[in-house]
Protein backbone atom coordinates (compact mmCIF):
# COMPACT_ATOMS: atom_id res chain seq x y z
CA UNK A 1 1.18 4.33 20.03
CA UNK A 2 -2.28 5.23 18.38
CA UNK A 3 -4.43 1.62 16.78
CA UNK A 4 -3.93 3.78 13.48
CA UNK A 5 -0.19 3.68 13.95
CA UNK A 6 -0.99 -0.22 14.69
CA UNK A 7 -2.74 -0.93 12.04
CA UNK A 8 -0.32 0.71 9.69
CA UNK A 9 2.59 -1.59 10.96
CA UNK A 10 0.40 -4.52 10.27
CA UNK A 11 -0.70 -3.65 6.89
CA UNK A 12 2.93 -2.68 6.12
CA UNK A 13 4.27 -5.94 7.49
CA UNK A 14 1.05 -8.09 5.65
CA UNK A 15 1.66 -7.01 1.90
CA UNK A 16 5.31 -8.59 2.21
CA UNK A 17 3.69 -11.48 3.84
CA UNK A 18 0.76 -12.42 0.86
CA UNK A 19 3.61 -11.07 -2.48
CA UNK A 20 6.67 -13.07 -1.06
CA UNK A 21 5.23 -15.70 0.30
CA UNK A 22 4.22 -16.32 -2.93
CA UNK A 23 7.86 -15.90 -4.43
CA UNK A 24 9.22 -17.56 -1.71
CA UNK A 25 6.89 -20.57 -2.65
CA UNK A 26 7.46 -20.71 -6.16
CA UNK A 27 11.21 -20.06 -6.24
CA UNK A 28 11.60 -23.31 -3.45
CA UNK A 29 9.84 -25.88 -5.47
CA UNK A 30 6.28 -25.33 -4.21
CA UNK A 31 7.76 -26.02 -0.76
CA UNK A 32 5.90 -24.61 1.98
CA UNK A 33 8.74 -24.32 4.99
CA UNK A 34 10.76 -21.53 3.10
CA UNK A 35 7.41 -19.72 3.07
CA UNK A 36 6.48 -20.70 7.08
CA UNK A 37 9.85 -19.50 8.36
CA UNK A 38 9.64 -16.19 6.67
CA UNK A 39 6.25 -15.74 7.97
CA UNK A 40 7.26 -16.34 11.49
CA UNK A 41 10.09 -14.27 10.64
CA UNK A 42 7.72 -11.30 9.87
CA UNK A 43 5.31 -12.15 12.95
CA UNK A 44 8.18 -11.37 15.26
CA UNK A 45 8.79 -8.28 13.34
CA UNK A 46 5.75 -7.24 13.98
CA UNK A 47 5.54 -7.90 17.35
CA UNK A 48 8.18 -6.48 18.24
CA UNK A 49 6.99 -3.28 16.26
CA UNK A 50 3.51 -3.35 18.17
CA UNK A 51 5.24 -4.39 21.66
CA UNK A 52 7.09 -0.42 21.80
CA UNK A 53 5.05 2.10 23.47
């Protein structure tokens, strides 16, 4: 897998991250653990993503 392909898959996994984060933040109450387990949710996503040769 090319570092363009790599840094594609990040950027497309990061733009989730920063808009629903935010969501996810507001819609719990200004609660941060909703917003750390979807983070960590997307993490593994995109290891797993990077991981594949």
């Amino acid at each position: 897998m090319s570092i363009s392909r790599k840094l594609g898959i990040l950027v497309f996994c990061g733009v989730p991250a920063i808009i629903g984060g935010g969501i996810l933040y507001a819609l719990f109450g200004h609660s941060f653990v909703p917003v750390i387990i979807y983070e960590a949710l997307l993490i593994l996503t995109a290891g797993a993503f990077l991981s594949k040769n």
